[in-house]
Protein backbone atom coordinates (compact mmCIF):
# COMPACT_ATOMS: atom_id res chain seq x y z
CA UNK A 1 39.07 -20.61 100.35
CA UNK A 2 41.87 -23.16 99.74
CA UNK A 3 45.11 -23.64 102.32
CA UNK A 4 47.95 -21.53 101.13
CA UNK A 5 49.96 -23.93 102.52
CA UNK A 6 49.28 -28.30 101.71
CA UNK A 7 50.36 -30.47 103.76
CA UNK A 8 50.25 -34.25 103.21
CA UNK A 9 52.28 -37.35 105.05
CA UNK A 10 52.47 -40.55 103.07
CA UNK A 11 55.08 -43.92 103.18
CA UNK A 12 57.45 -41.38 105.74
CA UNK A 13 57.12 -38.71 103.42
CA UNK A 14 55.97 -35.45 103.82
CA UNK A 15 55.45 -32.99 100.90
CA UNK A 16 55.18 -29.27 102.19
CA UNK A 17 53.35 -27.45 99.22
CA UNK A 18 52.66 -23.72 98.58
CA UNK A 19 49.54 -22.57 97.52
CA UNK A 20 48.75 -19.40 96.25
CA UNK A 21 49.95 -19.75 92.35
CA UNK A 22 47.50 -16.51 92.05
CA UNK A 23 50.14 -14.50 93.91
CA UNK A 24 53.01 -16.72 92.84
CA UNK A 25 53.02 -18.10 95.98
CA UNK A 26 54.63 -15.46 97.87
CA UNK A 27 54.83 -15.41 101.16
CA UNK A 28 53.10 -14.28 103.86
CA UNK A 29 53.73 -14.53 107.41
CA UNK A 30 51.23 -16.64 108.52
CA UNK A 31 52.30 -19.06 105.20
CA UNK A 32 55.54 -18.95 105.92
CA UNK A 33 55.19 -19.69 110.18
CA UNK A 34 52.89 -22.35 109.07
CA UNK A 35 56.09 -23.98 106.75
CA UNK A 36 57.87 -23.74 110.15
CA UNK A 37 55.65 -25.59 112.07
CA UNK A 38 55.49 -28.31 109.65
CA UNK A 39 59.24 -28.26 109.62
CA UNK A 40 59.42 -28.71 113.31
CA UNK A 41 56.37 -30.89 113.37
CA UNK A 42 58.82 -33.60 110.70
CA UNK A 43 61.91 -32.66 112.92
CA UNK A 44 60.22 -34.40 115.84
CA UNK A 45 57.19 -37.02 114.05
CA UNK A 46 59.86 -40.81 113.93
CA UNK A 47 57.04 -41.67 111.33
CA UNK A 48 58.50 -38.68 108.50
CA UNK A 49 61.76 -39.59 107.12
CA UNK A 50 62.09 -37.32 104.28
CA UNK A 51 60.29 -33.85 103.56
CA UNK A 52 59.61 -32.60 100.33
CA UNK A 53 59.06 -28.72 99.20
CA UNK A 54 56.89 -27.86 96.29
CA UNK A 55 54.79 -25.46 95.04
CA UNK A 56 51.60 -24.76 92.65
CA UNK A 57 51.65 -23.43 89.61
CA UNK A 58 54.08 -21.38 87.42
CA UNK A 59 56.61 -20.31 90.14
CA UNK A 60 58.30 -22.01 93.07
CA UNK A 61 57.92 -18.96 95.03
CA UNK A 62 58.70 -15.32 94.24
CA UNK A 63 59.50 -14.56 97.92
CA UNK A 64 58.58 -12.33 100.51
CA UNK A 65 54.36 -10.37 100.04
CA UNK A 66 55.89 -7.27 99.52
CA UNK A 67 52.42 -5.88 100.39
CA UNK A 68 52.68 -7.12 103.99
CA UNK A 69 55.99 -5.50 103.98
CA UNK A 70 54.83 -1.76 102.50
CA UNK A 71 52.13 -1.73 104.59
CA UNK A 72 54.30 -2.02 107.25
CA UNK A 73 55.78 1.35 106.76
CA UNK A 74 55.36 4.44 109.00
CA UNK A 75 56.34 4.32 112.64
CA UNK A 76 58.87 2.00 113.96
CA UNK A 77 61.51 1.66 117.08
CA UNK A 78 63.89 1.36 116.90
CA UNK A 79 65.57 -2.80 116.22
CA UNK A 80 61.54 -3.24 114.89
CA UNK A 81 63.03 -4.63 111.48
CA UNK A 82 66.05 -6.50 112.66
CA UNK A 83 63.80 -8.35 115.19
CA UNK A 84 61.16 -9.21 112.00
CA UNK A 85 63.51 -10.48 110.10
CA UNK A 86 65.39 -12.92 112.72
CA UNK A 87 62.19 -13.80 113.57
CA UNK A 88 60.92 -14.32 110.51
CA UNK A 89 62.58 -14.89 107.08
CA UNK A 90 65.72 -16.22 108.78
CA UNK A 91 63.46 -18.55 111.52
CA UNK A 92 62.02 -20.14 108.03
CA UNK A 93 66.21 -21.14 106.31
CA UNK A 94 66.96 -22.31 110.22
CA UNK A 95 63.88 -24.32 109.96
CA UNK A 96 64.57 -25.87 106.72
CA UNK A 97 68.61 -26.29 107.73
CA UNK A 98 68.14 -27.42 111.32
CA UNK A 99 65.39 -30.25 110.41
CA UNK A 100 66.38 -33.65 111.42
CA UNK A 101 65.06 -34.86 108.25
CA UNK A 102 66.63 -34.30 105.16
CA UNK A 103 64.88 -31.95 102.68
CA UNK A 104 64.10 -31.28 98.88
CA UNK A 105 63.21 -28.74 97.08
CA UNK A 106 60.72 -29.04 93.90
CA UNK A 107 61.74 -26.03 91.62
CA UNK A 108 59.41 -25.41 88.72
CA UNK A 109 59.94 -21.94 88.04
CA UNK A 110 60.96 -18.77 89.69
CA UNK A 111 62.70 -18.80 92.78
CA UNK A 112 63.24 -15.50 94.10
CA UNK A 113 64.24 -13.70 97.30
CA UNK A 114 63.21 -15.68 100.45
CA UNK A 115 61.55 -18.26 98.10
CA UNK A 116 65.17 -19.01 96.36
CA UNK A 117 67.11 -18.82 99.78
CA UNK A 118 64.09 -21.99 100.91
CA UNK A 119 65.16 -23.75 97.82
CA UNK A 120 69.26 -23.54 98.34
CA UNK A 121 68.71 -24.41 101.99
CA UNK A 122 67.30 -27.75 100.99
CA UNK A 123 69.90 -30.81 101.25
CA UNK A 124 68.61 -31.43 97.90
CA UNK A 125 67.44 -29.35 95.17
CA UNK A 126 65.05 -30.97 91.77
CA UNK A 127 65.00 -28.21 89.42
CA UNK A 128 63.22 -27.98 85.96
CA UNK A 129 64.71 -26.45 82.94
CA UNK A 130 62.77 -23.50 83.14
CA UNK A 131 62.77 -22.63 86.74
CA UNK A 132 65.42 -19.57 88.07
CA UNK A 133 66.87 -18.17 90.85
CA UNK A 134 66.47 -14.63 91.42
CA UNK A 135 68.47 -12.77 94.58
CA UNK A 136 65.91 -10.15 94.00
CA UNK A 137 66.80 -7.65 97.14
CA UNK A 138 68.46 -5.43 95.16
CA UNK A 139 65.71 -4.87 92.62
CA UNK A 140 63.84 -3.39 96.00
CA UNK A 141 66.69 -1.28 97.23
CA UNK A 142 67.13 -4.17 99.86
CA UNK A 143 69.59 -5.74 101.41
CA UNK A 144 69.57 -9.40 101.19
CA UNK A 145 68.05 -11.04 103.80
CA UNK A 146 66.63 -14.81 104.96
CA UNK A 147 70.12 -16.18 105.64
CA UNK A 148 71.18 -15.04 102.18
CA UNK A 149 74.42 -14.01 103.32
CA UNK A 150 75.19 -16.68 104.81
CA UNK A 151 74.10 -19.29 102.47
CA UNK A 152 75.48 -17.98 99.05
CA UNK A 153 79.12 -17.76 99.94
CA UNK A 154 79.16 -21.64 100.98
CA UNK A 155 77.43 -22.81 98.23
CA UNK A 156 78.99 -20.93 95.41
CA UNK A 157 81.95 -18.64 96.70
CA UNK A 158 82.53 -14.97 97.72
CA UNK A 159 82.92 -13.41 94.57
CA UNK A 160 79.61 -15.22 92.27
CA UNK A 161 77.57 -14.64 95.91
CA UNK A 162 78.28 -10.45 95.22
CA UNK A 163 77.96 -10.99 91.65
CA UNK A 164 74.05 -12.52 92.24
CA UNK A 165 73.29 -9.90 95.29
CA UNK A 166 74.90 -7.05 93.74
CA UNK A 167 72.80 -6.99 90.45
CA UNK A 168 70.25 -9.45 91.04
CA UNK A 169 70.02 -11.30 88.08
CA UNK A 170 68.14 -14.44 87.13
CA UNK A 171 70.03 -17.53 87.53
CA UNK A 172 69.15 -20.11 84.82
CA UNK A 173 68.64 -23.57 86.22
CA UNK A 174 71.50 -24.98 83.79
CA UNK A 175 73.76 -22.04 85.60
CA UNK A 176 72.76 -23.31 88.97
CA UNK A 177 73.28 -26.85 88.02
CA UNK A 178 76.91 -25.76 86.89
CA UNK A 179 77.59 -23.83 90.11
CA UNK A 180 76.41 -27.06 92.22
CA UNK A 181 73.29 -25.12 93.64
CA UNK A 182 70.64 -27.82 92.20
CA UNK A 183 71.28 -31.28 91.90
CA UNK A 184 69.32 -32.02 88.83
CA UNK A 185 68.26 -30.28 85.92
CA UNK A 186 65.16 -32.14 84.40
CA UNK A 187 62.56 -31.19 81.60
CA UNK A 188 59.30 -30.26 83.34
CA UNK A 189 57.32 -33.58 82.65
CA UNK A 190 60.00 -35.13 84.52
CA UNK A 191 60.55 -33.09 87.68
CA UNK A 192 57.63 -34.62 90.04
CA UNK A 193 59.29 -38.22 89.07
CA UNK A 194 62.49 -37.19 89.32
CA UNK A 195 62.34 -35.88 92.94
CA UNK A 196 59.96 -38.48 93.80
CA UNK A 197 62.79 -41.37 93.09
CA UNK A 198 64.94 -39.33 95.63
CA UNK A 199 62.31 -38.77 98.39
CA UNK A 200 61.31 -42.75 98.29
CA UNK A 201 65.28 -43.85 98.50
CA UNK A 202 65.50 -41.47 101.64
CA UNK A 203 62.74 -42.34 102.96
CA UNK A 204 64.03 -46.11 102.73
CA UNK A 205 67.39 -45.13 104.18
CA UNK A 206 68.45 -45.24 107.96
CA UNK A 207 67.15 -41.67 108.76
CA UNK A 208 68.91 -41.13 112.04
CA UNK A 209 72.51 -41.92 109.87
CA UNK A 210 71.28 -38.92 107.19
CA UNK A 211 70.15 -36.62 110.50
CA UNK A 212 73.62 -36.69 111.92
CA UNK A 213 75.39 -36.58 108.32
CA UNK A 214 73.41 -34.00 107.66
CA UNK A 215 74.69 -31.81 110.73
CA UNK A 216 77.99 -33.22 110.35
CA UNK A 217 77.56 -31.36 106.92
CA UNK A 218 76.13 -27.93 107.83
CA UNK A 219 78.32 -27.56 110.51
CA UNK A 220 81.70 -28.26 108.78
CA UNK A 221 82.23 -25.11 106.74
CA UNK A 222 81.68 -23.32 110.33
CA UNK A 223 84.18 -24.90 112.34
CA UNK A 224 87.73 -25.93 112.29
CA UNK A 225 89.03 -29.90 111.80
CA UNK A 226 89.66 -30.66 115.25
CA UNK A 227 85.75 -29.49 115.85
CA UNK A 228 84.42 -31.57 112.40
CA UNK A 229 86.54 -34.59 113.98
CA UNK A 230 85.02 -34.06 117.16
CA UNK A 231 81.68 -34.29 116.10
CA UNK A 232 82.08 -36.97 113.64
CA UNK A 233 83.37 -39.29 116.26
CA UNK A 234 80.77 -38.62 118.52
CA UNK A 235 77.99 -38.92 115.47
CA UNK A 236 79.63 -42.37 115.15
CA UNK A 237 79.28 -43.26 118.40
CA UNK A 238 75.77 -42.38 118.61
CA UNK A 239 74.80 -44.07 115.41
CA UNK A 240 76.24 -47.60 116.72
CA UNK A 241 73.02 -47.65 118.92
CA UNK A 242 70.70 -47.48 116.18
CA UNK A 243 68.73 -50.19 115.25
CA UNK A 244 69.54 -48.98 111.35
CA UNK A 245 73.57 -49.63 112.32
CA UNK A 246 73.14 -53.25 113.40
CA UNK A 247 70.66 -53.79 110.29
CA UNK A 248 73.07 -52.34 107.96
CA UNK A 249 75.86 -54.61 109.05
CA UNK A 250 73.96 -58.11 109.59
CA UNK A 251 72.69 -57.34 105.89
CA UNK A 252 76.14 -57.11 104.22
CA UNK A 253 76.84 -60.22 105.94
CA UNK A 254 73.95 -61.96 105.51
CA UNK A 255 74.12 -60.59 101.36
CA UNK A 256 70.40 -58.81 101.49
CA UNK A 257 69.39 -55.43 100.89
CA UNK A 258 68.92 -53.71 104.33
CA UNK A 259 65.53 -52.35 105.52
CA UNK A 260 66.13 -49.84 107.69
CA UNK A 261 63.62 -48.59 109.88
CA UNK A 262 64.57 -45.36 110.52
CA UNK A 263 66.04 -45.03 113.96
């Protein structure tokens, strides 16, 4: 049988793919704890510098194996779900949001439930024209879950966030692109180059100076200015130490393109 889960390193990148475009590569647990170790794998490896997300076949992912899920059913204690999902569907968003590294998503088709909450957690997002996003809880009598909550209302606002959990309807990728949930919109013979130009350009950048934007980032919608100013100073501080600070600065002077090494 083949992985449901590929994982391949190459030139400090690392593309995470899913694999089960029979099931439309929803997840199961061991899948999806297997994405989070290769998460926290990249977080720590100096040698990855940029991680990409993709997936076989038709859709991106359709989220959660509801099968695993119904089977599930019968007895249960009491705090039994709460402590499956915080250990589960909202362990994978922290992974993807906490990495080091910065991430992309490769949308091709349907992302839906858990699978579109791992795409809009990416710092970047390569979408086809035919792929959509799908807060599909609701269709299941649900409530959303995987960090949904949290995640919808700072990328799009309160009141679109309700409108997508309330009735769960698909999201064209043109929509998302409007909304600023995808970065590009591309026709489907160009999506693999397309998010290919931006994992080689971060991989080439000074990686430890996209790490601490990238927290800088998260964090700021969370915290008030004096905090963001806080932590920016000290992110500047610690990126003066970096090999990729010096480079940057003796190659503007010296009127060459840097090569950053990545710490």
């Amino acid at each position: 049988m083949s992985e449901s889960v590929l994982c391949e390193d190459d030139g400090g990148i690392r593309r995470i793919t899913l694999n089960r475009p029979e099931s439309a590569n929803a997840l199961r647990p061991e899948d999806r704890n297997r994405v989070i170790e290769l998460l926290d794998d990249a977080h720590e490896d100096p040698a990855v510098r940029v991680i990409v997300l993709a997936a076989r076949g038709r859709h991106f992912c359709s989220g959660a194996d509801v099968g695993g899920i119904a089977k599930s059913k019968g007895d249960k204690r009491v705090t039994d779900g709460m402590r499956r999902i915080m250990g589960g569907a909202q362990r994978l968003i922290a992974a993807v949001l906490d990495c080091g590294k910065p991430v992309i998503a490769v949308v091709q088709g349907a992302a839906a439930g858990i699978g579109a909450h791992l795409a809009l957690a990416a710092d970047l997002v390569v979408a086809s024209e035919e792929a959509t996003f799908v807060e599909s809880f609701v269709r299941r009598g649900l409530v959303v879950d995987g960090g949904g909550a949290y995640l919808l209302p700072r990328r799009i606002g309160m009141q679109k966030a309700k409108e997508l959990a309330f009735f769960g309807d698909k999201l064209p990728a043109t929509e998302a692109l409007a909304l600023g949930l995808v970065n590009r919109v591309v026709p489907a013979g160009e999506l693999a180059k397309t998010a290919d130009e931006f994992a080689r350009r971060l991989a080439a950048g000074p990686t430890s100076a996209i790490t601490l934007t990238k927290r800088l980032l998260n964090d700021s919608p969370d915290g008030d200015r004096a905090a963001a100013f806080l932590a920016e100073g000290m992110a500047q501080e610690l990126q003066s130490y970096a090999e990729d600070s010096t480079e940057g600065v003796r190659s503007f002077i010296e009127r060459r393109p840097a090569e950053f090494r990545g710490w």
